[in-house]
Protein backbone atom coordinates (compact mmCIF):
# COMPACT_ATOMS: atom_id res chain seq x y z
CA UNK A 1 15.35 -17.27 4.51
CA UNK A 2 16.14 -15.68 1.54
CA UNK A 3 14.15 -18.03 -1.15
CA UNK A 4 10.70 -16.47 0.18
CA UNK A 5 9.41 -13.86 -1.97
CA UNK A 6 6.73 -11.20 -2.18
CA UNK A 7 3.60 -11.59 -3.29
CA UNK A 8 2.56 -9.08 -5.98
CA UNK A 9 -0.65 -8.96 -7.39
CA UNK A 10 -2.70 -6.63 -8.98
CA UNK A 11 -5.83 -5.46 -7.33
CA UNK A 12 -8.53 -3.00 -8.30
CA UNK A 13 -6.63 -1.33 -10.94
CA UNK A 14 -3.59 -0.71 -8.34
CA UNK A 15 -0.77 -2.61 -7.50
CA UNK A 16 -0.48 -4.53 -4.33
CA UNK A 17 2.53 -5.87 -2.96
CA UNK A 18 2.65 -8.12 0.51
CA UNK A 19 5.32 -9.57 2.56
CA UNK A 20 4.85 -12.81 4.72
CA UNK A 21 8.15 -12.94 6.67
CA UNK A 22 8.70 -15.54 9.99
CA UNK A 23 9.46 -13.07 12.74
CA UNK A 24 8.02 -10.19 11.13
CA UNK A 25 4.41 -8.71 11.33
CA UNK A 26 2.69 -9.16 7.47
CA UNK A 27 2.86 -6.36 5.54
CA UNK A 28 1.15 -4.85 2.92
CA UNK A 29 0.67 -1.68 0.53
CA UNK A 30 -0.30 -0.54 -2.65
CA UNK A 31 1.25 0.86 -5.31
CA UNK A 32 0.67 2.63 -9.33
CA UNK A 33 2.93 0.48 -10.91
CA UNK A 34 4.34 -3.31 -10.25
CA UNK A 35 7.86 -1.71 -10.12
CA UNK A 36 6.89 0.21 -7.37
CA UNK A 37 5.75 -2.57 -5.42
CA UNK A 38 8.35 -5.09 -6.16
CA UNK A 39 10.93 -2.17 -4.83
CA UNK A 40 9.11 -1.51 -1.74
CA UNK A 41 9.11 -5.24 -1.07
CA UNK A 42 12.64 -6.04 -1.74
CA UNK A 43 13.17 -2.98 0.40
CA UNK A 44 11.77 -4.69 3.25
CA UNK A 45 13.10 -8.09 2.63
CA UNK A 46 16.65 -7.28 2.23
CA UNK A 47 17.35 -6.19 6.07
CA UNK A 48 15.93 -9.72 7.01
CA UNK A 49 18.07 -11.32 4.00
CA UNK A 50 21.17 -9.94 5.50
CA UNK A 51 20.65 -9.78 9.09
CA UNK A 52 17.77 -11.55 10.51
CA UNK A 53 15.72 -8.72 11.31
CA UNK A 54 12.80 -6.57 10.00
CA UNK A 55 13.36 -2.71 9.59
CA UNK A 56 12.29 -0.48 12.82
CA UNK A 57 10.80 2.01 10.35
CA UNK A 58 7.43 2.24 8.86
């Protein structure tokens, strides 16, 4: 699983950062700066990197 990454992209002068994980509703939010959103999606991925599942929390 882990060689999927998030898609960043920038989007109406914000940053917006998605995740697209099997098993996992798609999520998505924006952020002021890419770092922001590249943090917020590794955040995300790395509970489904280690253990197979997506984070409880929003």
């Amino acid at each position: 699983m882990g060689d999927h990454m998030a898609t960043i992209r920038k989007l109406r002068g914000r940053w917006q950062a998605q995740v697209r994980r099997r098993g996992m509703k798609p999520r998505c939010k924006s952020f002021g700066t890419k770092l922001e959103g590249e943090k917020w999606a590794r955040d995300l991925e790395a509970p489904v990197d280690r253990f197979g599942a997506a984070p409880v929390s929003t």
